[in-house]
N, C-alpha and C. Protein backbone atom coordinates (compact mmCIF):
# COMPACT_ATOMS: atom_id res chain seq x y z
N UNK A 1 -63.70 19.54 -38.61
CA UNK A 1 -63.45 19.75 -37.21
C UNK A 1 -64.14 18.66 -36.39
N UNK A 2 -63.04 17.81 -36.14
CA UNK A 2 -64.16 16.70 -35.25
C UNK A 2 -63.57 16.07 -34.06
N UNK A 3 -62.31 17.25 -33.93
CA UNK A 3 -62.01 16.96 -32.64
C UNK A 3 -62.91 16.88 -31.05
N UNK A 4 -62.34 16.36 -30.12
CA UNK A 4 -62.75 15.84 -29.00
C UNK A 4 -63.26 17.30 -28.12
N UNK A 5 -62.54 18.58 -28.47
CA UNK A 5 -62.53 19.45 -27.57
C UNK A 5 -63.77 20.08 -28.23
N UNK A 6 -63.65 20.29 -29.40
CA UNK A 6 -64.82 20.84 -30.37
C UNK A 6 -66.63 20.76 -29.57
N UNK A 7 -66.25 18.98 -29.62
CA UNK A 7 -67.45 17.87 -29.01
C UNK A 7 -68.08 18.53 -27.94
N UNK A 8 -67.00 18.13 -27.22
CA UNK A 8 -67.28 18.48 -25.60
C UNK A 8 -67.83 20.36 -25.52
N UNK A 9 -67.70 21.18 -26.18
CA UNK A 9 -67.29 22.39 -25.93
C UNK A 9 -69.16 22.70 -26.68
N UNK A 10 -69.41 21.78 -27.85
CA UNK A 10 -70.67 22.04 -28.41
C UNK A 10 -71.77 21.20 -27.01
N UNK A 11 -71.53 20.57 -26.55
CA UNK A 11 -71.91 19.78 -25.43
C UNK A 11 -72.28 20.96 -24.23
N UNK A 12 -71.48 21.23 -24.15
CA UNK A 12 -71.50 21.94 -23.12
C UNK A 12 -72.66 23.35 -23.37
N UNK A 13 -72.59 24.22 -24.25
CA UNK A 13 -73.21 24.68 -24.74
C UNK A 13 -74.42 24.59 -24.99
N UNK A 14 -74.64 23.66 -25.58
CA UNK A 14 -76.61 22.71 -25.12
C UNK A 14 -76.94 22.84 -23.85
N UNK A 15 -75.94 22.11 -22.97
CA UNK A 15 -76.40 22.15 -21.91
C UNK A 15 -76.92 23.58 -21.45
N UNK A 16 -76.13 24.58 -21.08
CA UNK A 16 -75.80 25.86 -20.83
C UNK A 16 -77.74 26.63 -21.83
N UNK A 17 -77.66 26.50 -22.54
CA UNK A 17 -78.34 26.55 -23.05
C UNK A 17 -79.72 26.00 -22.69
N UNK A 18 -80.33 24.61 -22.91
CA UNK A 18 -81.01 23.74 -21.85
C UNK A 18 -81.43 24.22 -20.70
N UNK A 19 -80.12 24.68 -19.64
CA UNK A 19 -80.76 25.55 -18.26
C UNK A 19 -81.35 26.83 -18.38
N UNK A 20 -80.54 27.76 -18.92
CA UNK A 20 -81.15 28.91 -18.91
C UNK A 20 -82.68 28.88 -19.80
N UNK A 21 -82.24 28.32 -20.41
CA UNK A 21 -83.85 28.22 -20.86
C UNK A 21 -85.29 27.89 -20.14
N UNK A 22 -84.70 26.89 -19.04
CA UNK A 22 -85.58 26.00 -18.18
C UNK A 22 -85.57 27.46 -16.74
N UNK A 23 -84.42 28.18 -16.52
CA UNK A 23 -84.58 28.80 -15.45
C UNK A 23 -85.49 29.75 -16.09
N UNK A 24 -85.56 30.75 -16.89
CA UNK A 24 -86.28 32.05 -17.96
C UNK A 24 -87.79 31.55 -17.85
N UNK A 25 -87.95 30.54 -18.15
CA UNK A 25 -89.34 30.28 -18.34
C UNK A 25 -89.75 29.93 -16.77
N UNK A 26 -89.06 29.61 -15.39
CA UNK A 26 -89.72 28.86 -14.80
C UNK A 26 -90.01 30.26 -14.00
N UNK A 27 -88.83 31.86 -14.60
CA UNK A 27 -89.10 32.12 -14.01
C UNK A 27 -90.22 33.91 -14.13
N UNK A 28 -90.54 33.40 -15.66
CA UNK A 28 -91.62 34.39 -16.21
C UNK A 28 -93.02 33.60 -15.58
N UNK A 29 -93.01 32.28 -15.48
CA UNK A 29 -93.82 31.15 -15.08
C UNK A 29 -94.23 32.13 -13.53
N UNK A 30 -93.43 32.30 -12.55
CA UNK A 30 -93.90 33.09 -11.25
C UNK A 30 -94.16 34.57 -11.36
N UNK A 31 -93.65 34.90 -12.26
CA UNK A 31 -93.90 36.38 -12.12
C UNK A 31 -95.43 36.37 -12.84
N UNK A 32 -95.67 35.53 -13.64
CA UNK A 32 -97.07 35.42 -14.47
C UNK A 32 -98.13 35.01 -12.87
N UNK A 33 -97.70 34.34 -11.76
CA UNK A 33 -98.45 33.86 -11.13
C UNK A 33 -98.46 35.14 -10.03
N UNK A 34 -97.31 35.82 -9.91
CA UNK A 34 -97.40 37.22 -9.10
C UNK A 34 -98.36 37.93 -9.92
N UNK A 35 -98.54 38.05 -10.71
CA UNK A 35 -99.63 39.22 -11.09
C UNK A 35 -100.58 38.38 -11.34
N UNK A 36 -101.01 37.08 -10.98
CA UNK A 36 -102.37 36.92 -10.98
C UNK A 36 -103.23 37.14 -9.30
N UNK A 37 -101.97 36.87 -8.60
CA UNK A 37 -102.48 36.95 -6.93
C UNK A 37 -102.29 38.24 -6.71
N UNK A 38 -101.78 38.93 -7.68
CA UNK A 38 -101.73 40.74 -7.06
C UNK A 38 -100.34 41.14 -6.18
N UNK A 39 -99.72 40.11 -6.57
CA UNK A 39 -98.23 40.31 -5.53
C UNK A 39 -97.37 41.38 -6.32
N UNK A 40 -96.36 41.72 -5.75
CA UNK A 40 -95.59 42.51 -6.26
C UNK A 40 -94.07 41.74 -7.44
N UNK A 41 -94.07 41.86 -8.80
CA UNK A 41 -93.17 40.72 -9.67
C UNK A 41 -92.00 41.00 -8.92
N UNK A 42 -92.05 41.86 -8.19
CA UNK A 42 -90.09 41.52 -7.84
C UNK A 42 -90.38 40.28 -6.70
N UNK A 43 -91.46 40.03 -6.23
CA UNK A 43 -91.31 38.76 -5.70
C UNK A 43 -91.28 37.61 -6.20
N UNK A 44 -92.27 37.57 -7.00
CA UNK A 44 -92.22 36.89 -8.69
C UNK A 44 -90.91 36.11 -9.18
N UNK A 45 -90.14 37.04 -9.04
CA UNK A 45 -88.56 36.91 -9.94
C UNK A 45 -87.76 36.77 -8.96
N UNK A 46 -87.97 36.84 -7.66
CA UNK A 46 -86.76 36.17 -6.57
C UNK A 46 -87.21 34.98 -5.98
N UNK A 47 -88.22 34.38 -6.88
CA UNK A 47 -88.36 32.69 -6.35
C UNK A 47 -87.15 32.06 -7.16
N UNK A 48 -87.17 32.34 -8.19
CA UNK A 48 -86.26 30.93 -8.91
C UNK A 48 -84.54 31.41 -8.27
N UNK A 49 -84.20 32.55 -8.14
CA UNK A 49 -83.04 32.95 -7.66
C UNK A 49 -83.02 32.48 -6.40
N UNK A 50 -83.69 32.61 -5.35
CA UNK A 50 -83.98 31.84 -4.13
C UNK A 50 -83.64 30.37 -4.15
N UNK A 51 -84.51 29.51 -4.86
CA UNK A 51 -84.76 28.49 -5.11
C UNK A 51 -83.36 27.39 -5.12
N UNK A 52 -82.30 28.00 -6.20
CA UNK A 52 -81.35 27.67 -6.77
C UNK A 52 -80.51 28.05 -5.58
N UNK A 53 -80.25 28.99 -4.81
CA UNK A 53 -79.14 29.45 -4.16
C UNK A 53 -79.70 28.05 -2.81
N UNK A 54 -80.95 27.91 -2.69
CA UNK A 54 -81.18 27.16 -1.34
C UNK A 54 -80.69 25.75 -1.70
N UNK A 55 -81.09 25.19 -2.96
CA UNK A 55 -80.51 23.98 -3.14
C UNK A 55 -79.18 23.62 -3.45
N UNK A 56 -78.45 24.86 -3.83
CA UNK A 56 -77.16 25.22 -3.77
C UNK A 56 -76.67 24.70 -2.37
N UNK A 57 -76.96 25.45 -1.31
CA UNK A 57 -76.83 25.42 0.30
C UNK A 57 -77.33 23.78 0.24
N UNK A 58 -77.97 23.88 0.19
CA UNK A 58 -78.43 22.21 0.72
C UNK A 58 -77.58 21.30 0.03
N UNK A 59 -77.25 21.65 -0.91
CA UNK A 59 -76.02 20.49 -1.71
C UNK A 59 -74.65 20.50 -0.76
N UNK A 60 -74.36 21.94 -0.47
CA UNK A 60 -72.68 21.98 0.62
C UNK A 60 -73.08 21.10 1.67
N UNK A 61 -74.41 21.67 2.31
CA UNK A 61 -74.58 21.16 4.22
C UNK A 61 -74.52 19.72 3.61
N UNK A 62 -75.13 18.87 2.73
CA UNK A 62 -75.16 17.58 2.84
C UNK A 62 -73.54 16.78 2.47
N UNK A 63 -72.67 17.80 1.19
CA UNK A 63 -71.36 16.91 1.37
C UNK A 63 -70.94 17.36 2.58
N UNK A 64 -70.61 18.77 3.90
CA UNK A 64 -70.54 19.07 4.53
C UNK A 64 -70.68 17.30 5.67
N UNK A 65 -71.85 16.89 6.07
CA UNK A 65 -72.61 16.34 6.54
C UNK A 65 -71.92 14.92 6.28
N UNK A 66 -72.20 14.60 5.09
CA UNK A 66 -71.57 13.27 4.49
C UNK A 66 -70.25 13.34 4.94
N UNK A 67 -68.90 14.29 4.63
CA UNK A 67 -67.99 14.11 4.87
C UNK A 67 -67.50 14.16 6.82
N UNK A 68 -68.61 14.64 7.46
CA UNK A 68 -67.81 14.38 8.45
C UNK A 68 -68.71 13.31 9.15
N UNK A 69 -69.64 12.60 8.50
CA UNK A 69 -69.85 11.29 8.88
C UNK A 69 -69.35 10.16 8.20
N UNK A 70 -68.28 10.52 7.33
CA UNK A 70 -67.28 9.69 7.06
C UNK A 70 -65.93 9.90 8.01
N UNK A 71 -65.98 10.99 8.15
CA UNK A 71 -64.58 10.84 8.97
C UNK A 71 -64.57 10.61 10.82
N UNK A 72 -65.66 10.70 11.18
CA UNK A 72 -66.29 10.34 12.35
C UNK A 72 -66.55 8.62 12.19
N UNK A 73 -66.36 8.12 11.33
CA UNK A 73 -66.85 6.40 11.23
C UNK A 73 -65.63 5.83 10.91
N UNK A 74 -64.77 6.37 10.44
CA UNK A 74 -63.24 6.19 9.94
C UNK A 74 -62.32 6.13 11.17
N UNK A 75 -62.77 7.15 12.34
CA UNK A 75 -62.19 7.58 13.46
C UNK A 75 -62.41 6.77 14.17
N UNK A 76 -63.40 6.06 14.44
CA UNK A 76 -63.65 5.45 15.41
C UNK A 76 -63.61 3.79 14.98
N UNK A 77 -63.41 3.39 13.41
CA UNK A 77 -62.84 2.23 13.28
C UNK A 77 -61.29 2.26 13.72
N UNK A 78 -60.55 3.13 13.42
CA UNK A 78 -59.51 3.68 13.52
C UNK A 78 -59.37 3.08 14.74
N UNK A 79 -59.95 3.64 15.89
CA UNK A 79 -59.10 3.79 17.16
C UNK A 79 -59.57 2.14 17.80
N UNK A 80 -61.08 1.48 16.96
CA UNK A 80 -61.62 0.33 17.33
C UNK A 80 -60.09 -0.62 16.95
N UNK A 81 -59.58 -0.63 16.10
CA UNK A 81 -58.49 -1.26 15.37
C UNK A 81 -57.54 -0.91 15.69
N UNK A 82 -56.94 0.08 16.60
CA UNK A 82 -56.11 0.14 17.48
C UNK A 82 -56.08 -0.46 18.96
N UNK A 83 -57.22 -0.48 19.19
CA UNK A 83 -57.71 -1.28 20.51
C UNK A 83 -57.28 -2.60 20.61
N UNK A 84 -57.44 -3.21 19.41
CA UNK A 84 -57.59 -4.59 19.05
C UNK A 84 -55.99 -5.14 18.71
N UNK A 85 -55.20 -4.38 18.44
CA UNK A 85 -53.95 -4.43 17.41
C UNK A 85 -53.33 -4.40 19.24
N UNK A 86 -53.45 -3.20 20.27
CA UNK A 86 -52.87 -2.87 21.29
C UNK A 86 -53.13 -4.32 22.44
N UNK A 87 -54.36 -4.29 22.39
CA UNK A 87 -54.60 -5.49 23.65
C UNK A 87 -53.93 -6.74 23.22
N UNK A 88 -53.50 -7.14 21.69
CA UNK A 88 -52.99 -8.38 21.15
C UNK A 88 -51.08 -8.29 21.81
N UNK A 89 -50.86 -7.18 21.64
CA UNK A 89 -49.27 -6.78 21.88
C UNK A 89 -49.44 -6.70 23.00
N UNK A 90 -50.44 -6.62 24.10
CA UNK A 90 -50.10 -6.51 25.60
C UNK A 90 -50.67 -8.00 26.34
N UNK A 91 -50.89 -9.05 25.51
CA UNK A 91 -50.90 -10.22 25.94
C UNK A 91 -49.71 -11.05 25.22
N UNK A 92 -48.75 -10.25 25.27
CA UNK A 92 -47.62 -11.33 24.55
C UNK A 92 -46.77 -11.32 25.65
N UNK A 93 -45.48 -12.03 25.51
CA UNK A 93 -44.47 -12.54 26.56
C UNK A 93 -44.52 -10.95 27.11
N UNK A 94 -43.73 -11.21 28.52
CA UNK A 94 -43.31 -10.32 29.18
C UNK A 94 -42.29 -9.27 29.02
N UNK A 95 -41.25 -9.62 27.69
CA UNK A 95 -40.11 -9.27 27.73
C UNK A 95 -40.82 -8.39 26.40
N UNK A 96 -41.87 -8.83 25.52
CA UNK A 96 -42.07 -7.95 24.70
C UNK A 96 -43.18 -6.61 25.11
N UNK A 97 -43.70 -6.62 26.18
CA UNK A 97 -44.40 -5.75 26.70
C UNK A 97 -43.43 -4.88 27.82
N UNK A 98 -41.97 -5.07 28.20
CA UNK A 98 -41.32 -5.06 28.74
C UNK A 98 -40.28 -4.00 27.85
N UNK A 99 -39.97 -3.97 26.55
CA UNK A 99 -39.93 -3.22 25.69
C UNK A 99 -40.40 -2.10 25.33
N UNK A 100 -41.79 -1.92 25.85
CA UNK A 100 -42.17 -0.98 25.48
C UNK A 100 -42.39 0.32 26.35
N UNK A 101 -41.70 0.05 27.75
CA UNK A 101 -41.27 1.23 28.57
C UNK A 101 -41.09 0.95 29.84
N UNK A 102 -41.12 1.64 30.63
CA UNK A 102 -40.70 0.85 32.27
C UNK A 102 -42.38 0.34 32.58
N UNK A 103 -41.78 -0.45 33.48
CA UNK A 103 -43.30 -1.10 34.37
C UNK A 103 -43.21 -0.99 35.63
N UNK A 104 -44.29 -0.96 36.37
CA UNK A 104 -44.31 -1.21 37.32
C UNK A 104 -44.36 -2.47 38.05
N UNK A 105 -43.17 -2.94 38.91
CA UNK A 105 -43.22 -4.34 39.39
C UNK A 105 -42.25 -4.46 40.34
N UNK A 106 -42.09 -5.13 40.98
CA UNK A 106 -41.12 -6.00 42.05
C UNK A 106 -39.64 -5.91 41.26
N UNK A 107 -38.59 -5.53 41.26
CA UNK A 107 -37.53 -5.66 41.14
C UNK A 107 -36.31 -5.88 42.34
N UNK A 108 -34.83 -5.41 41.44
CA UNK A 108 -34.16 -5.61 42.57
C UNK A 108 -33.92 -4.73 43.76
N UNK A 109 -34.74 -3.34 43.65
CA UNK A 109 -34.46 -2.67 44.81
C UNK A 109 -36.10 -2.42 45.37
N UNK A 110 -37.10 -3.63 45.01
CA UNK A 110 -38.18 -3.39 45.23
C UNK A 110 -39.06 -3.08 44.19
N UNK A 111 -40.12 -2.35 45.24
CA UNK A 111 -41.51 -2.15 43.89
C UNK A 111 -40.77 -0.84 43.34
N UNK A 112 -41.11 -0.50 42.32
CA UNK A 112 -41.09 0.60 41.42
C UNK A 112 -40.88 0.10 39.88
N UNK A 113 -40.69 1.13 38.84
CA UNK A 113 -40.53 1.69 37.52
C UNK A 113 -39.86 0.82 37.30
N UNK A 114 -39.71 -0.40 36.14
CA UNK A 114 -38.22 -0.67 35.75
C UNK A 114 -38.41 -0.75 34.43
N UNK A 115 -37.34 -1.12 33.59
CA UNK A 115 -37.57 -1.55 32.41
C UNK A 115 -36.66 -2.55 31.47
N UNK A 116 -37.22 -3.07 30.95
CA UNK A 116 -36.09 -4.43 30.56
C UNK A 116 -36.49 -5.83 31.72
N UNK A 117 -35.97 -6.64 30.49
CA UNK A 117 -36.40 -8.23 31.78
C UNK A 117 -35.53 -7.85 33.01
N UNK A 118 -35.77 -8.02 34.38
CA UNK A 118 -34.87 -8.20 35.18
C UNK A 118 -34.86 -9.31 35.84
N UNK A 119 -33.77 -10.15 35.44
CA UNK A 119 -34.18 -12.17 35.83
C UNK A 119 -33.43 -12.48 37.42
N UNK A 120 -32.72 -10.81 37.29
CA UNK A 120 -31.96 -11.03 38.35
C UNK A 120 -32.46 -11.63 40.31
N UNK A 121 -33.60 -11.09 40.36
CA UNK A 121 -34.86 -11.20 41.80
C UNK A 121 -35.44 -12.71 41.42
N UNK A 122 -34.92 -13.36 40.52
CA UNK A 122 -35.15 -14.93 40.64
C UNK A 122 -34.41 -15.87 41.25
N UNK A 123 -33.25 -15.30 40.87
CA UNK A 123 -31.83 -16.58 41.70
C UNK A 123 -31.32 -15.44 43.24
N UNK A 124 -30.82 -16.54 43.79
CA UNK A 124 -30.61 -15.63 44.77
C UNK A 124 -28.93 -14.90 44.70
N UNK A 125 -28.76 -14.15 45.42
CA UNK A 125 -27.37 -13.93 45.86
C UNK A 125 -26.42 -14.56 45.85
N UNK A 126 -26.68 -15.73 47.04
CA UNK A 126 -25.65 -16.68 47.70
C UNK A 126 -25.54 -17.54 46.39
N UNK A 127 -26.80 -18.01 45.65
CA UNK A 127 -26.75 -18.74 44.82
C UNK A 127 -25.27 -18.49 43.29
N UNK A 128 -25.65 -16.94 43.31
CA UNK A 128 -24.51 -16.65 42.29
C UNK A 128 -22.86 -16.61 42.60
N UNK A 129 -22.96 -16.98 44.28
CA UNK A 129 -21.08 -16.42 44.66
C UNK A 129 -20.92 -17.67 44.20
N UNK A 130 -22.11 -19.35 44.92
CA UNK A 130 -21.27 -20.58 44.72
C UNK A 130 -20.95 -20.82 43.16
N UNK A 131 -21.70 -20.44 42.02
CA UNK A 131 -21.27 -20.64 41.08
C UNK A 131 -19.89 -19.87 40.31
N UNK A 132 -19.68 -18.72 41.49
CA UNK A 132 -18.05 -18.30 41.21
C UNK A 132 -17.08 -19.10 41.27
N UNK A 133 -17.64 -19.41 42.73
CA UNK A 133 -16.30 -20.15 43.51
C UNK A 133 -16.12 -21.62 42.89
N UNK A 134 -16.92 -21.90 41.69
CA UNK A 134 -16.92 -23.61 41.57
C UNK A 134 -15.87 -23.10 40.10
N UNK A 135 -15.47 -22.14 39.92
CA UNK A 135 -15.26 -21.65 38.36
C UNK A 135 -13.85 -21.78 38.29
């Protein structure tokens, strides 16, 4: 038998083994020290149960902790790199910022909303009949 699962499974077992062994003793270890101070052993025997459940807790709060000071640093590269990506697209030609919804500006019926180039408030009126009439 010398499969991989075998391995792992006798592995595991040591381990398993290993702890409880280390918890049993650490925690006849307090109850031996409760009856030397005169305490009562059931206090004795709820240190190491204590002990384990607190560092338990302290293991969540810190990935707890870690993970949302990763996603709080992520967020705010995020939106830093949107900043940067946005102000580059709003210093380009007019017609491509012009694209991206109405503006506010001088057109042909005045100030207000428009959208799309309007080249038309450059040439004049009169200017467009003579190029009819030359046609």
């Amino acid at each position: 038998m010398s499969s991989t699962a075998y391995a792992r499974g006798t592995k595991a077992a040591s381990v398993w083994k290993r702890l409880s062994r280390v918890y049993y003793d650490a925690d006849n270890r307090f109850v031996a020290w409760a009856d030397r101070k005169k305490i009562p052993a059931s206090i004795g025997k709820s240190v190491v149960p204590f002990s384990v459940l607190l560092l338990m807790t302290l293991a969540i709060v810190a990935g707890f902790a870690l993970g949302a000071t990763m996603l709080l640093v992520s967020g705010i590269v995020y939106m830093v790199r949107y900043i940067q990506l946005n102000s580059t697209a709003s210093n380009a030609s007019d017609e491509a910022t012009s694209s991206f919804g109405p503006e506010y500006r001088n057109g042909r019926d005045g100030y207000g909303y428009y959208y799309g180039a309007d080249d038309s408030i450059l040439s004049s009126a009169g200017s467009n009949d003579e190029e009819e009439d030359k046609a």
